[in-house]
Protein backbone atom coordinates (compact mmCIF):
# COMPACT_ATOMS: atom_id res chain seq x y z
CA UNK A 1 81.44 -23.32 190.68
CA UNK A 2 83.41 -22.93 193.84
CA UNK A 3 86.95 -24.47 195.15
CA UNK A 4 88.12 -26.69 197.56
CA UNK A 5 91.20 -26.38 199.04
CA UNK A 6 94.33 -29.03 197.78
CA UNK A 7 97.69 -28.34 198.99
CA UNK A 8 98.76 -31.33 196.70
CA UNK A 9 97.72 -29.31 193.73
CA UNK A 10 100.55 -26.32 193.92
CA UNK A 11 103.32 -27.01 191.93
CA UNK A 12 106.69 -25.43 190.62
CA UNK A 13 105.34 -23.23 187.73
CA UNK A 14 107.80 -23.03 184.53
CA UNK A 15 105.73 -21.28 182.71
CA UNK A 16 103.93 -17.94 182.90
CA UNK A 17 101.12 -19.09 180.41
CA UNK A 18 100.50 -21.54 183.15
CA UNK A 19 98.91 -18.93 185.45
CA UNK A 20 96.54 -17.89 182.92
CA UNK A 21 94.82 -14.35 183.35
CA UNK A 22 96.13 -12.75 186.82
CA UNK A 23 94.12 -10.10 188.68
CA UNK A 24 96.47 -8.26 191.72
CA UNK A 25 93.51 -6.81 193.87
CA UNK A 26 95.30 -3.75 195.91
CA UNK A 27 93.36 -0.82 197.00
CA UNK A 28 90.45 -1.85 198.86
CA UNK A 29 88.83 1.08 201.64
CA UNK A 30 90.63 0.05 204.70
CA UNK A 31 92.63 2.59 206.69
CA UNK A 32 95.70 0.28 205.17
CA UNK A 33 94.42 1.55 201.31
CA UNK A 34 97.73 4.01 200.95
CA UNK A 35 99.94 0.78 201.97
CA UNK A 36 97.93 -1.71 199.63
CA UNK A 37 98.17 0.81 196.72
CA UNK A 38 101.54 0.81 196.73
CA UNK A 39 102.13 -2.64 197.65
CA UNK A 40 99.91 -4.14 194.45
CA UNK A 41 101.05 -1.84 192.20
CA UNK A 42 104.73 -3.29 192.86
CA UNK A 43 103.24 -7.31 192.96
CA UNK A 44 101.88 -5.96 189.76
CA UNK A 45 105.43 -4.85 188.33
CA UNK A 46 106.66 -7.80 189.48
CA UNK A 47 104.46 -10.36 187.50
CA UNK A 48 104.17 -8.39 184.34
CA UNK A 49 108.52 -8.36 184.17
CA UNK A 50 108.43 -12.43 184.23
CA UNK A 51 105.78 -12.12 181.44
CA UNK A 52 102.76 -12.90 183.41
CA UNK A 53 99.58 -11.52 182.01
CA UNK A 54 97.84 -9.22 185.24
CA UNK A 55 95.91 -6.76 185.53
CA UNK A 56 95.61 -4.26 188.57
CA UNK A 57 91.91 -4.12 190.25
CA UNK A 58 90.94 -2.36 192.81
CA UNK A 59 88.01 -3.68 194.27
CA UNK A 60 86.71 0.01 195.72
CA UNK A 61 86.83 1.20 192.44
CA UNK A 62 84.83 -1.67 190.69
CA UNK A 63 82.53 -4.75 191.33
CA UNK A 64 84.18 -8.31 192.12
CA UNK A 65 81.79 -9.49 189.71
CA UNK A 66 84.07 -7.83 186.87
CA UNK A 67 86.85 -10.59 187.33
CA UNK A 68 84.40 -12.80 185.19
CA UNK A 69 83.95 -10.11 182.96
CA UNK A 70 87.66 -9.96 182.91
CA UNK A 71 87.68 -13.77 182.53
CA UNK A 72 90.29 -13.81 185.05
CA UNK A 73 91.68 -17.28 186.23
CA UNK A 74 93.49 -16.36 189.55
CA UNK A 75 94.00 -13.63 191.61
CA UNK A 76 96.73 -12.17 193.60
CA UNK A 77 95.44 -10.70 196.93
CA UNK A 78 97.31 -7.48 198.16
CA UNK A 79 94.43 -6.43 200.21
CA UNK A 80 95.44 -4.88 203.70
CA UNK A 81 93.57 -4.49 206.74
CA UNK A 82 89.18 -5.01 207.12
CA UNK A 83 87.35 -6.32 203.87
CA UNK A 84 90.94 -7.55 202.03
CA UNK A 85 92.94 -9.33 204.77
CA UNK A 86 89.81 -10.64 206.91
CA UNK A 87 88.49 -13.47 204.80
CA UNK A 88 85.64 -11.56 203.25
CA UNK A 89 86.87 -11.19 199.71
CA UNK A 90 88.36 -14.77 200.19
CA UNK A 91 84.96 -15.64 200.67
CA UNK A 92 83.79 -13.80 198.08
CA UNK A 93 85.94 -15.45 195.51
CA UNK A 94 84.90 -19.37 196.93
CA UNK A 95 81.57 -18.31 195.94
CA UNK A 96 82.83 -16.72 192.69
CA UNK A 97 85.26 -20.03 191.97
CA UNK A 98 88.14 -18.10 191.42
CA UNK A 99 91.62 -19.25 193.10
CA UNK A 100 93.79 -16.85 195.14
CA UNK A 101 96.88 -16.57 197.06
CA UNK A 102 97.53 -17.47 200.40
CA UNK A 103 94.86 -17.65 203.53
CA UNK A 104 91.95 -18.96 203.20
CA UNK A 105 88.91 -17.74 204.94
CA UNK A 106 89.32 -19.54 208.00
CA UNK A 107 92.89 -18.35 208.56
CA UNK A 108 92.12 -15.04 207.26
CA UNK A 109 89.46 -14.10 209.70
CA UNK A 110 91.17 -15.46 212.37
CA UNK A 111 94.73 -13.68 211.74
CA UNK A 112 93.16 -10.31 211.82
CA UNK A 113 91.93 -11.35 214.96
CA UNK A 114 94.22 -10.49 216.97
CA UNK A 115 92.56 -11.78 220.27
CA UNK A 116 91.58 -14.78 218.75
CA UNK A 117 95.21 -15.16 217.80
CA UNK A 118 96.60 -15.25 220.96
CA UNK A 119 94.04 -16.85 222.62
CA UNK A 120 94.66 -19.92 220.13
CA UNK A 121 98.02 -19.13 220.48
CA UNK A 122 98.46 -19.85 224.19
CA UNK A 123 96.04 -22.68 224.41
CA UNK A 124 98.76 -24.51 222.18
CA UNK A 125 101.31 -23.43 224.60
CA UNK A 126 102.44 -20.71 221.99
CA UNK A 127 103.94 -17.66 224.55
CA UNK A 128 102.14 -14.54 223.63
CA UNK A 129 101.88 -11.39 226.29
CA UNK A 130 99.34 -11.01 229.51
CA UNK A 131 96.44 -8.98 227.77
CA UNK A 132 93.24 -7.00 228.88
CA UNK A 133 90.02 -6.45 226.92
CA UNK A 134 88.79 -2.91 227.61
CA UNK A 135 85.02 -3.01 227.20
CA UNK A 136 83.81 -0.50 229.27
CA UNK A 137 85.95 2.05 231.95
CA UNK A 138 86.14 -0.20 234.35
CA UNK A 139 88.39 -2.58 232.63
CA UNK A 140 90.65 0.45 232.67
CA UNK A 141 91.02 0.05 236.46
CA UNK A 142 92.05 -3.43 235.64
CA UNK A 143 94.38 -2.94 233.00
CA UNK A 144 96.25 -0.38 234.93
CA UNK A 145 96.40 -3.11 238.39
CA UNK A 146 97.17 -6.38 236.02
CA UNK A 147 99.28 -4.65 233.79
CA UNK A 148 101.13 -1.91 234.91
CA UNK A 149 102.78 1.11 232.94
CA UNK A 150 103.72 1.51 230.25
CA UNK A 151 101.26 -0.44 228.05
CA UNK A 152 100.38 -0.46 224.70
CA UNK A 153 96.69 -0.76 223.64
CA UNK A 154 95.61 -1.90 220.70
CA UNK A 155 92.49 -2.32 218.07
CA UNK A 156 91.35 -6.01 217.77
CA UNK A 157 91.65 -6.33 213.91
CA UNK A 158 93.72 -3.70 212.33
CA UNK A 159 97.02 -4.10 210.79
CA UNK A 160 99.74 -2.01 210.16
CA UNK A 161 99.85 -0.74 213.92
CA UNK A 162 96.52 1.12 212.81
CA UNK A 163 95.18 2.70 215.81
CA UNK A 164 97.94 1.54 218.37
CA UNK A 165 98.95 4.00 221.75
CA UNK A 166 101.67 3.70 224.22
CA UNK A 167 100.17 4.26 227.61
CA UNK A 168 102.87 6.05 230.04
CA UNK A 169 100.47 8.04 232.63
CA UNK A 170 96.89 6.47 233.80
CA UNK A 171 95.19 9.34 232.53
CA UNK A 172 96.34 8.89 228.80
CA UNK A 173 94.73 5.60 229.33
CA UNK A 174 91.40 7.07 228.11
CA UNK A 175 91.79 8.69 225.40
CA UNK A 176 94.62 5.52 224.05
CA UNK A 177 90.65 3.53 224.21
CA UNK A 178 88.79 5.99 222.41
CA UNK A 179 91.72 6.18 219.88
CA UNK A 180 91.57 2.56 219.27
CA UNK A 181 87.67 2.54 219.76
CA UNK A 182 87.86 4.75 216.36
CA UNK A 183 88.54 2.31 214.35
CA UNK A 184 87.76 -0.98 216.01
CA UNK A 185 84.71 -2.09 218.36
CA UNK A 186 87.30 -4.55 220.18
CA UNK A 187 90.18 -3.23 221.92
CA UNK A 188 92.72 -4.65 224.32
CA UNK A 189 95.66 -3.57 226.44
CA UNK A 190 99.40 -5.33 227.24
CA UNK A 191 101.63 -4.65 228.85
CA UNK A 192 105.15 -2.89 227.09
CA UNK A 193 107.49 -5.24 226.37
CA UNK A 194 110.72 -3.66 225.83
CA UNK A 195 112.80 -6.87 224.16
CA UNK A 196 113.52 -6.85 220.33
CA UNK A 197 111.20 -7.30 218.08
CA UNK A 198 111.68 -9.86 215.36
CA UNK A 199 109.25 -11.26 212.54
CA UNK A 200 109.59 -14.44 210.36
CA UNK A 201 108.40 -14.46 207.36
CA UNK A 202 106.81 -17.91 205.68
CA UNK A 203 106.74 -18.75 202.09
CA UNK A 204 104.97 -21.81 200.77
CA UNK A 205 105.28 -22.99 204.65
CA UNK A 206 108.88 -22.76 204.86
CA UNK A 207 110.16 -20.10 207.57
CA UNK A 208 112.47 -17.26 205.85
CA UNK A 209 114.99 -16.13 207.72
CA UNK A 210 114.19 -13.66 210.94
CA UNK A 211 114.35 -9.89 210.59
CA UNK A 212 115.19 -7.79 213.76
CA UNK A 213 113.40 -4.57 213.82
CA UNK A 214 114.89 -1.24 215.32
CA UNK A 215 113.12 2.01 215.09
CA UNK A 216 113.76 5.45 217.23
CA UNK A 217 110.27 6.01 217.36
CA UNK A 218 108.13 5.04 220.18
CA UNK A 219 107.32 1.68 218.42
CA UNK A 220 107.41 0.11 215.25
CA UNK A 221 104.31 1.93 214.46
CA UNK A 222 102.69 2.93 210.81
CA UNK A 223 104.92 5.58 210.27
CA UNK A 224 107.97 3.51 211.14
CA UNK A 225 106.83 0.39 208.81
CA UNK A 226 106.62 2.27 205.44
CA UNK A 227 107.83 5.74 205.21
CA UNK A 228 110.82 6.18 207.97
CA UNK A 229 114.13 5.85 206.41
CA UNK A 230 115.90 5.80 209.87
CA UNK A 231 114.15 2.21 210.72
CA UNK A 232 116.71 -0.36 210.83
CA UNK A 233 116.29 -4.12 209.63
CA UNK A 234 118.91 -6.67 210.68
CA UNK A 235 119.10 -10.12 208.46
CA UNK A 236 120.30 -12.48 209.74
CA UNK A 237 118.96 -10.94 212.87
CA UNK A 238 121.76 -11.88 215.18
CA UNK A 239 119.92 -14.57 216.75
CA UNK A 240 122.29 -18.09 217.47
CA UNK A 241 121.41 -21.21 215.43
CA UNK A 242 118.93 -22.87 218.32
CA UNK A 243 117.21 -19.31 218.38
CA UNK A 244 116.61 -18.87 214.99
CA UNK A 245 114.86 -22.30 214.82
CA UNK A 246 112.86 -22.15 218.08
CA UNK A 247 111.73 -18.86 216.79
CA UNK A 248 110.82 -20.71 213.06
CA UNK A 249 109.20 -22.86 214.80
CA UNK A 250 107.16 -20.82 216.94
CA UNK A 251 106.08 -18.76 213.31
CA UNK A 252 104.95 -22.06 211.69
CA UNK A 253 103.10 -23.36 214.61
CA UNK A 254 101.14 -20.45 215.11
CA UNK A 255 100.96 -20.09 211.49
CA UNK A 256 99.18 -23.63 211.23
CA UNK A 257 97.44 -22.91 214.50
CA UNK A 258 94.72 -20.12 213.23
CA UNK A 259 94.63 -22.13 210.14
CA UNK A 260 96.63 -19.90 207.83
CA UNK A 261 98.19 -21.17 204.20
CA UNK A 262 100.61 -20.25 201.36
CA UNK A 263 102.71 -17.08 202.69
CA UNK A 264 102.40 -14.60 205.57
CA UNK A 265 104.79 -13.09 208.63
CA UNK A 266 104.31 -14.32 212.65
CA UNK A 267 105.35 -11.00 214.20
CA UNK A 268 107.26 -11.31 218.03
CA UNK A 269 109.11 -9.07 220.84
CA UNK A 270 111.48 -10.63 223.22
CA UNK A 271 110.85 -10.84 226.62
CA UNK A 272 113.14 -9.51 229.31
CA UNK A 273 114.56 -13.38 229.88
CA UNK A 274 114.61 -13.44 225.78
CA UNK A 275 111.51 -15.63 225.49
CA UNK A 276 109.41 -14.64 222.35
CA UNK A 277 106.29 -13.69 222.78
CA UNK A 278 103.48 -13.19 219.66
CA UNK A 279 102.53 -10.61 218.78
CA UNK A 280 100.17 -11.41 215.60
CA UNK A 281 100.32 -13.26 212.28
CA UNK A 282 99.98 -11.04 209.17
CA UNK A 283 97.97 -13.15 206.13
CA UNK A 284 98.81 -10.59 203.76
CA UNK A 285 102.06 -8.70 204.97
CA UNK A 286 103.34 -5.57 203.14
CA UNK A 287 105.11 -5.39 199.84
CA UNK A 288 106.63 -1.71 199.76
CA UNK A 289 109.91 -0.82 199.53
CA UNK A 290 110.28 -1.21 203.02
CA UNK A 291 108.57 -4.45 203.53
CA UNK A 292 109.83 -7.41 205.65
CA UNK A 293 109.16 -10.51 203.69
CA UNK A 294 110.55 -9.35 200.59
CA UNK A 295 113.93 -8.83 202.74
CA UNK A 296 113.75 -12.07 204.20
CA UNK A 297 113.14 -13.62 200.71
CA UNK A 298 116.98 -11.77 199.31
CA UNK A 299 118.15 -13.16 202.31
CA UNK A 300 117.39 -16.63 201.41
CA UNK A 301 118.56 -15.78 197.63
CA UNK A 302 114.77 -15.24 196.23
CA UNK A 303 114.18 -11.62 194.45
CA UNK A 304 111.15 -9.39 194.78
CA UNK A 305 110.06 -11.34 191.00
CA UNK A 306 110.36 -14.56 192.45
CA UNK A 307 108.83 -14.11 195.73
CA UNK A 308 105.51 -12.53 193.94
CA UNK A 309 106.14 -15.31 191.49
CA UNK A 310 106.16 -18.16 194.44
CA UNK A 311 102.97 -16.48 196.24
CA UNK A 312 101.04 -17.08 193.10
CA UNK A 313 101.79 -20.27 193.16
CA UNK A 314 100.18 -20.64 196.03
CA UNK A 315 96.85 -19.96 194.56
CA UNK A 316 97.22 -23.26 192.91
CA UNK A 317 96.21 -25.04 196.21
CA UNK A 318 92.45 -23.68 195.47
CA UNK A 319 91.35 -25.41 193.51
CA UNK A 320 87.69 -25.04 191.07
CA UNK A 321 84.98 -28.46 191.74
């Protein structure tokens, strides 16, 4: 058995019997496993209060193969970073026949890519930031003469800023490559872009309404995204009307771009002329307490039930052949 992908096929669910047996997958060994705990543990809380039958499964803890010992008919992915967000266990459950929400493994793979991101990204015309790839200490030289200071460097395909440095003074530059080296065998350099930063959140490919982001550290960085109380989250975001839909528009294109389905976040910073650049698109964003797309979703009326209620409808699009 295995699935083929329908977009025809999801539908406005009425009842929870409809979804049949629900595994959340959270967990996972990624260096985002603290995040993903906490995020499918909530998803989890969610379902079972609308009367959804789920079951939490964490994928480091058992086998895959134990959904079909489960007899589980869909899952709900809250996997985070390398082996949950990157298409493998989307793969994994094509071969196994058993639908799941959002990305596929196309758009998966390719939205924890970050360099692939952009590079599809800008061939579409899709503004995204100068960049350097740091393969060896020369490009070091290169990064600092294209560039400038400050920059930001950054692992290839980790979320969660995982693994991100500012870069004030050439000689941090090293050890901000070895940092990211750590946990990535791809890293890259841009330059620091000190505009807002804004995300959109999408939801059965309709843009939510943008969030601006303000933190007093450094950067919106790990620490910031899920355990700071003194981040701030503006919705509406302040943006005029034309703004807020050239920046929805921006989200869904490069949403559609790296092939990416269901529900998800298109991450920007503003320019100094106010032009949004890309930063990345997130396939299986946070859902903590401090999470963006469940504020985006209240902002458009939809509750933290709903929304995990609406992604799972998105699993409907795979469908078994």
């Amino acid at each position: 058995m295995r699935l083929r992908y329908d977009l025809r096929s999801v539908y406005r669910v009425t009842q929870p019997a409809d979804f049949g047996q629900v595994a959340v997958l959270y967990g996972g060994s990624s260096a985002e496993r603290e995040v993903s705990l906490i995020s499918g543990k909530a998803v989890t809380a969610g379902l079972m209060r609308r009367g959804i039958e789920v079951t939490g499964f964490d994928p480091a803890q058992r086998p895959l193969s134990d959904l079909r010992t489960l007899k589980i008919d869909r899952v709900w992915i809250a996997l985070h970073g390398p082996g949950g967000e990157d298409g493998t266990v989307q793969g994994a459950l094509e071969f196994m026949g058993v639908p799941y929400t959002g990305s596929g493994v196309m758009g998966s793979a390719i939205g924890m890519d970050k360099l692939r991101t952009k590079r599809i990204a800008q061939s579409l015309g899709i503004p995204s930031a100068e960049f350097v790839v740091l393969r060896e200490a020369h490009d070091l030289d290169v990064a600092l003469e294209r560039l400038g200071l400050p920059m930001i460097v950054k692992p290839g395909s980790q979320g969660s800023s995982v693994g991100m440095t500012r870069v004030e003074k050439a000689q941090e530059l090293p050890e901000a490559w070895n940092s990211a080296l750590r946990v990535d065998p791809v890293v890259f350099a841009e330059p620091w872009i000190t505009g807002g930063e804004y995300t959109v959140a999408i939801l059965q490919d309709q843009a939510l309404p943008s969030i601006r982001i303000e933190t007093p550290r450094t950067f919106y960085d790990y620490e910031a995204k899920y355990f700071r109380d003194d981040t701030r989250y503006l919705c509406p975001s302040g943006l005029s009307v034309m703004a807020e839909e050239h920046l929805a528009n921006l989200a869904l294109a490069a949403f559609g771009a790296i092939g990416a389905s269901g529900w998800g976040r298109a991450d920007f910073m503003m320019d100094e002329t106010g032009r949004p650049l890309l930063l990345e698109v997130n396939t299986v964003p946070g859902m903590t307490d401090h999470s963006l797309v469940p504020m985006a979703a209240r902002a458009r009326g939809i509750d933290f039930d709903e929304l995990v209620w609406q992604v799972l409808e998105t699993s409907f699009a795979r469908v078994r052949i």
